[in-house]
N, C-alpha and C. Protein backbone atom coordinates (compact mmCIF):
# COMPACT_ATOMS: atom_id res chain seq x y z
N UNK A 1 11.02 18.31 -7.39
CA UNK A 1 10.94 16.86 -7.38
C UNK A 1 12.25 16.24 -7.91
N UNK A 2 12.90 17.31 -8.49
CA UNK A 2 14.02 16.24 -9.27
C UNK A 2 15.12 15.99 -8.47
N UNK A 3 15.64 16.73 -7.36
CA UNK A 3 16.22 16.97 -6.52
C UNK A 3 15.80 15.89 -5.43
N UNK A 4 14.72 15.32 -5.30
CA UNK A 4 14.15 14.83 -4.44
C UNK A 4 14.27 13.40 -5.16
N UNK A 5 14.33 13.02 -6.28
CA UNK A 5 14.71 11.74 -6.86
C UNK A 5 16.20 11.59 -6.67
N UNK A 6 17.04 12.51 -7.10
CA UNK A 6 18.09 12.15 -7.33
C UNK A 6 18.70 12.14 -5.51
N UNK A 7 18.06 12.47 -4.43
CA UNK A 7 18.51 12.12 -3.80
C UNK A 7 18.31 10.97 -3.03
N UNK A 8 17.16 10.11 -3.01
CA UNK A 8 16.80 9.44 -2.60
C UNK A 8 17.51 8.01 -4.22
N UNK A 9 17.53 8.38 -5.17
CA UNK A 9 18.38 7.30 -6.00
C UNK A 9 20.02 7.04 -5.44
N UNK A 10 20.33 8.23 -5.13
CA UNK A 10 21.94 8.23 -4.70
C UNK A 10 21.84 7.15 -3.44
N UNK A 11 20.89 7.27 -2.45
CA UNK A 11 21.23 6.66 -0.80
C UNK A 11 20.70 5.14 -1.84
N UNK A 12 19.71 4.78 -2.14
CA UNK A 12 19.55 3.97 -2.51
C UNK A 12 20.28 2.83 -3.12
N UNK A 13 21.25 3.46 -3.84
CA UNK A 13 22.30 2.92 -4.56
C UNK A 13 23.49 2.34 -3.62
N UNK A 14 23.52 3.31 -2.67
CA UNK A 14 24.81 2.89 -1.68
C UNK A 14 23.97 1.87 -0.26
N UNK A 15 22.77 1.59 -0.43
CA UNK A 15 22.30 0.36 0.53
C UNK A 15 21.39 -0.80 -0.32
N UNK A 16 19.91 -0.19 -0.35
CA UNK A 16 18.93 -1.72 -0.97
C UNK A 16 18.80 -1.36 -2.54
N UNK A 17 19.27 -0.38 -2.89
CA UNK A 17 18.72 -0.33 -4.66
C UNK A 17 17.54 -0.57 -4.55
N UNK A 18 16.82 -0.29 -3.30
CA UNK A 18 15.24 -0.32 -4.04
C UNK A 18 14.47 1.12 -3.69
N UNK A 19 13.57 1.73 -4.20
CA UNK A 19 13.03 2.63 -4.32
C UNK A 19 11.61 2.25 -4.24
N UNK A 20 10.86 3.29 -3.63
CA UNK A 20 9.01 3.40 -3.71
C UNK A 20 8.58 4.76 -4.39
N UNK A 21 8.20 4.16 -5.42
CA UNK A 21 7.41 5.90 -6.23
C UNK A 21 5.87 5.74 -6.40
N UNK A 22 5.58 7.10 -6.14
CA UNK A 22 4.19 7.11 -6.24
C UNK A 22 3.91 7.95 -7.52
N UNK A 23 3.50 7.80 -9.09
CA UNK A 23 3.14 8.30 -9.79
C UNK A 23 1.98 9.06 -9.56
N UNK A 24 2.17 10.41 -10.49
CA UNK A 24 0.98 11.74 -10.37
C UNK A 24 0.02 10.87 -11.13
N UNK A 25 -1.58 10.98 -10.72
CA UNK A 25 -2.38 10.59 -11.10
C UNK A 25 -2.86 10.83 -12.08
N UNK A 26 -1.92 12.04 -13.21
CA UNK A 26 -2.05 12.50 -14.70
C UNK A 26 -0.98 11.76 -15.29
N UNK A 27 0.00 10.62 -14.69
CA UNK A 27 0.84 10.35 -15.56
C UNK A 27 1.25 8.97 -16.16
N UNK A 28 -0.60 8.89 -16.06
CA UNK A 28 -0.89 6.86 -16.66
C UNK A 28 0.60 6.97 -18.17
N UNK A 29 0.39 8.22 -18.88
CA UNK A 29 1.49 7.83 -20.44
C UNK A 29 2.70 7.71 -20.05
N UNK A 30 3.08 8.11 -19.14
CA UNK A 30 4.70 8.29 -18.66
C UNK A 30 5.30 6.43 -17.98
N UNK A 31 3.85 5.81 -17.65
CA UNK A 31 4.28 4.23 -17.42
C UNK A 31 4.94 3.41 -18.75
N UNK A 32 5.21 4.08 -19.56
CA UNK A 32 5.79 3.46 -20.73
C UNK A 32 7.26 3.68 -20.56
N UNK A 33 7.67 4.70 -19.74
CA UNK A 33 8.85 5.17 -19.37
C UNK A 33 9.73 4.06 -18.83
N UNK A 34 9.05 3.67 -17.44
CA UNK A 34 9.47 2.84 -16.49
C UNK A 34 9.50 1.47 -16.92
N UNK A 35 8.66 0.68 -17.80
CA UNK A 35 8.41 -0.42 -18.34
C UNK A 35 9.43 -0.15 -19.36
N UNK A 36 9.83 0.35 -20.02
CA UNK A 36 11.15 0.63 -21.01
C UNK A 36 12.50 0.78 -20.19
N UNK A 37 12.49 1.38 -19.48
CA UNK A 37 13.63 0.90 -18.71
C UNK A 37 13.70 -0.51 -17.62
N UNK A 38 12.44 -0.92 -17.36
CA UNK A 38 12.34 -2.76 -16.67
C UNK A 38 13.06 -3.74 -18.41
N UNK A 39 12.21 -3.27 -19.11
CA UNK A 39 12.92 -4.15 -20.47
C UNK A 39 14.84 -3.81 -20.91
N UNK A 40 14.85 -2.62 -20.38
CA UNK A 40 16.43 -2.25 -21.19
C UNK A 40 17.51 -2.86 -19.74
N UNK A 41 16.85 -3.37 -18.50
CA UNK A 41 17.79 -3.89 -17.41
C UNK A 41 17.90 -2.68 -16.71
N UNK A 42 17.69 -1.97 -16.64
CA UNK A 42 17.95 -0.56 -16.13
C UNK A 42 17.32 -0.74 -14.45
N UNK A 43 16.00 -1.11 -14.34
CA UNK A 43 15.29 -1.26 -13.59
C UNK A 43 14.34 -2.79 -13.42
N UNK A 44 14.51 -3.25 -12.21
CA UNK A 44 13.65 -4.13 -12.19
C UNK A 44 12.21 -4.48 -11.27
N UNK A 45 11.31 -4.73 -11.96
CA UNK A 45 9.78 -4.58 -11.14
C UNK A 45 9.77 -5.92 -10.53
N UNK A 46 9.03 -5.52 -9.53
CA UNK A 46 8.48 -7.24 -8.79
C UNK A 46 7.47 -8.07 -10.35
N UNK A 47 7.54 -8.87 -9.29
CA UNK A 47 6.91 -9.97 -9.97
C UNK A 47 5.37 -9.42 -10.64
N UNK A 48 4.92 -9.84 -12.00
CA UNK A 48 3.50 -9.67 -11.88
C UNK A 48 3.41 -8.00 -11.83
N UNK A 49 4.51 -7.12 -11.93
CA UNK A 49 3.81 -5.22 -12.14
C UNK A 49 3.62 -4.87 -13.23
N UNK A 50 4.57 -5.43 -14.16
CA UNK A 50 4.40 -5.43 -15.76
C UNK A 50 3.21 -5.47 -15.97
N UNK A 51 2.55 -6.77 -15.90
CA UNK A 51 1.42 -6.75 -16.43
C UNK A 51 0.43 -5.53 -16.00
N UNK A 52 0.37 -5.75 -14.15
CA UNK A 52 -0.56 -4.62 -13.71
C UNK A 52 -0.41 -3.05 -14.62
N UNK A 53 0.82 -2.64 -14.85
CA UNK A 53 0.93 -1.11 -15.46
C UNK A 53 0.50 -1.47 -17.11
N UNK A 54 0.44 -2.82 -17.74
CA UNK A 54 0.19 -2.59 -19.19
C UNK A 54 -1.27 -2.61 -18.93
N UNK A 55 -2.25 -3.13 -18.03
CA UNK A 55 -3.76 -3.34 -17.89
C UNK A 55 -3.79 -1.50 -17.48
N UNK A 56 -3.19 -1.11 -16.68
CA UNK A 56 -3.38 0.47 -16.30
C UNK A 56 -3.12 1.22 -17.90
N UNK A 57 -2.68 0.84 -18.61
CA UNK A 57 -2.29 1.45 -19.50
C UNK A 57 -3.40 1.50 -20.44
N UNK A 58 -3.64 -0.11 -20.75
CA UNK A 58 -4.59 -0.25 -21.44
C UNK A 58 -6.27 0.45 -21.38
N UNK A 59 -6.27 0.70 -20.21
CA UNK A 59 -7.52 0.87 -19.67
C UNK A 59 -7.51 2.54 -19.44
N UNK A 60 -6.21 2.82 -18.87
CA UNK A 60 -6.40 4.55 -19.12
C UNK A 60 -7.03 4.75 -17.37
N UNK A 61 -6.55 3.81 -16.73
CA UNK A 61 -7.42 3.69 -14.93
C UNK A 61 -6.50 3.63 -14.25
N UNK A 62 -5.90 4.07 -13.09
CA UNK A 62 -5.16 3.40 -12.26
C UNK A 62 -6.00 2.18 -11.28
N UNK A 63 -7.50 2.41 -11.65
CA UNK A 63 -8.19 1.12 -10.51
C UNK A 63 -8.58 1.78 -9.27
N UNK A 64 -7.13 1.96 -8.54
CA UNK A 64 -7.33 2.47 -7.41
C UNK A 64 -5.81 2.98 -6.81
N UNK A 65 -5.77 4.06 -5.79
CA UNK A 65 -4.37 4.54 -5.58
C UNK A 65 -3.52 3.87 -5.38
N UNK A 66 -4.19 2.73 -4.88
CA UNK A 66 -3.04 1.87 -4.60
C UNK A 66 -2.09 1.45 -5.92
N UNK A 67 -2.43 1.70 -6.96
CA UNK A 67 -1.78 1.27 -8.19
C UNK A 67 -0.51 2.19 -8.43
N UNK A 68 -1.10 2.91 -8.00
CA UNK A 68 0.24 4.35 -8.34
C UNK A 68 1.33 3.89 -8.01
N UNK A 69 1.41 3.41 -6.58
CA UNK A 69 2.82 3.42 -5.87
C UNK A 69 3.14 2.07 -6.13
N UNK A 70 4.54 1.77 -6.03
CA UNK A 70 5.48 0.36 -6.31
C UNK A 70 6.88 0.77 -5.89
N UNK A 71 7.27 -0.63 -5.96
CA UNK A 71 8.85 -0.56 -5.37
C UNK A 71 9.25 -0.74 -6.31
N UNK A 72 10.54 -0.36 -6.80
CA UNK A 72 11.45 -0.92 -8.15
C UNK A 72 12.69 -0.80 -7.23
N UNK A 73 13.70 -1.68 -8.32
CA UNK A 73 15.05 -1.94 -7.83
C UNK A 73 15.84 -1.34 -8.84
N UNK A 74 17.19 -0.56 -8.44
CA UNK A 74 17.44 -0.49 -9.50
C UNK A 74 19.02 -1.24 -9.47
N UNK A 75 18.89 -1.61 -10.57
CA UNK A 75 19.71 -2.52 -11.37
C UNK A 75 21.19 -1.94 -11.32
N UNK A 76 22.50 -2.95 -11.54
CA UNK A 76 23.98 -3.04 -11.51
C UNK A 76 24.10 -2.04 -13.04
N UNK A 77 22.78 -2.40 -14.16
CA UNK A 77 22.91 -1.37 -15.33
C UNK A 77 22.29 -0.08 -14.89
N UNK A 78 21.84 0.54 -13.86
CA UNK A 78 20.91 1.38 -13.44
C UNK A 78 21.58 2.93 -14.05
N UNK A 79 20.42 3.67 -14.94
CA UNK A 79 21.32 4.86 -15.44
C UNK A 79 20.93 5.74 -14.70
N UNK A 80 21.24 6.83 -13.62
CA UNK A 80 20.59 7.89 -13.44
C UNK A 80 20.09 8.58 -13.31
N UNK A 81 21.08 9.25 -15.16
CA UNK A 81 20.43 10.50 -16.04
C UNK A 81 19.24 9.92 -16.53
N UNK A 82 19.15 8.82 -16.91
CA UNK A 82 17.59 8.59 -17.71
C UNK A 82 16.45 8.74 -17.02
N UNK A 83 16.69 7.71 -15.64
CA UNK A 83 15.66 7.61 -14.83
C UNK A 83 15.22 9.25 -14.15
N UNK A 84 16.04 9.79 -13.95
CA UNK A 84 15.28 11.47 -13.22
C UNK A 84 15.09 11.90 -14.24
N UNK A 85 15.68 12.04 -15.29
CA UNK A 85 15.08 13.08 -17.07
C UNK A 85 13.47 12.55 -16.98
N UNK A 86 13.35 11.12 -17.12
CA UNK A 86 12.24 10.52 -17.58
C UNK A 86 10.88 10.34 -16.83
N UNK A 87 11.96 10.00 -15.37
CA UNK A 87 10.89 10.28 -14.47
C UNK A 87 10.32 11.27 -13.63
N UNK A 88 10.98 12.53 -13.79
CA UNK A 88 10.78 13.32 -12.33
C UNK A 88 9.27 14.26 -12.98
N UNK A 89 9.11 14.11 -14.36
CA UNK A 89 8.15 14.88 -14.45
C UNK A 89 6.45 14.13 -13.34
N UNK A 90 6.94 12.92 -14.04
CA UNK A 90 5.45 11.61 -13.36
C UNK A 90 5.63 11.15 -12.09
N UNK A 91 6.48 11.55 -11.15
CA UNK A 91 6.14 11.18 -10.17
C UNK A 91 5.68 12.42 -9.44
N UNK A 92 5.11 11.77 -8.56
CA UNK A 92 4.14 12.46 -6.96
C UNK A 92 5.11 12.28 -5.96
N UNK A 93 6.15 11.10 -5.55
CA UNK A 93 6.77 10.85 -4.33
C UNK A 93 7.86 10.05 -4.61
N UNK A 94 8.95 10.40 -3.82
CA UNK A 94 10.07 8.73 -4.22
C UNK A 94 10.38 8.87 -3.17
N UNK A 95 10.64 6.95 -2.10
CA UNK A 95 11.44 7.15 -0.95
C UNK A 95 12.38 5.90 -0.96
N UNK A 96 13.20 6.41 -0.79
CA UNK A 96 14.03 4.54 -0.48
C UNK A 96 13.23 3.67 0.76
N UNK A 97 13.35 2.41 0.26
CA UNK A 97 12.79 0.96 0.60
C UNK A 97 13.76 0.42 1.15
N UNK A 98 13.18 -0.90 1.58
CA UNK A 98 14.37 -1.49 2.45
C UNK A 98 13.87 -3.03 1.72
């Protein structure tokens, strides 16, 4: 998987900076990851996901699959190394977006 982030972050970077990940359905704790990097500029969520992943959080539910997956952008501060260290364990899928 990590191989599979970092390549789909690289194309990403050189067209929309946006990305679609689908988190593993064991990795509701690892949404603290991604919401720490939306706060540090690193990454930015649509409108209104924040909240949805702190109610997923809170609740310990994704709801429904559809919760898993989202688009993020990543940011002019966008690091990387952090984002595949941090993320490649919790995700299920990453594809570049348009």
């Amino acid at each position: 998987m990590r191989e599979q982030i970092e390549k789909a972050v690289q194309t990403a970077l050189q067209g929309s900076r946006k990305v679609k990940i689908t988190f593993k359905q064991e990795a509701i704790g690892d949404i603290n990851y991604l919401l720490g990097m939306a706060q540090g500029n690193i990454v930015s969520l649509g409108s209104g996901v924040d909240a949805l992943l702190m109610a997923i959080i809170q609740t310990h539910n994704w709801d429904n699959d559809q919760n898993r997956t989202l688009t993020i952008t990543l940011t002019d501060t966008f690091d990387e190394d952090w984002f595949v260290g941090r993320m490649h364990p919790a995700l299920e899928s990453i594809e570049v977006a348009s």
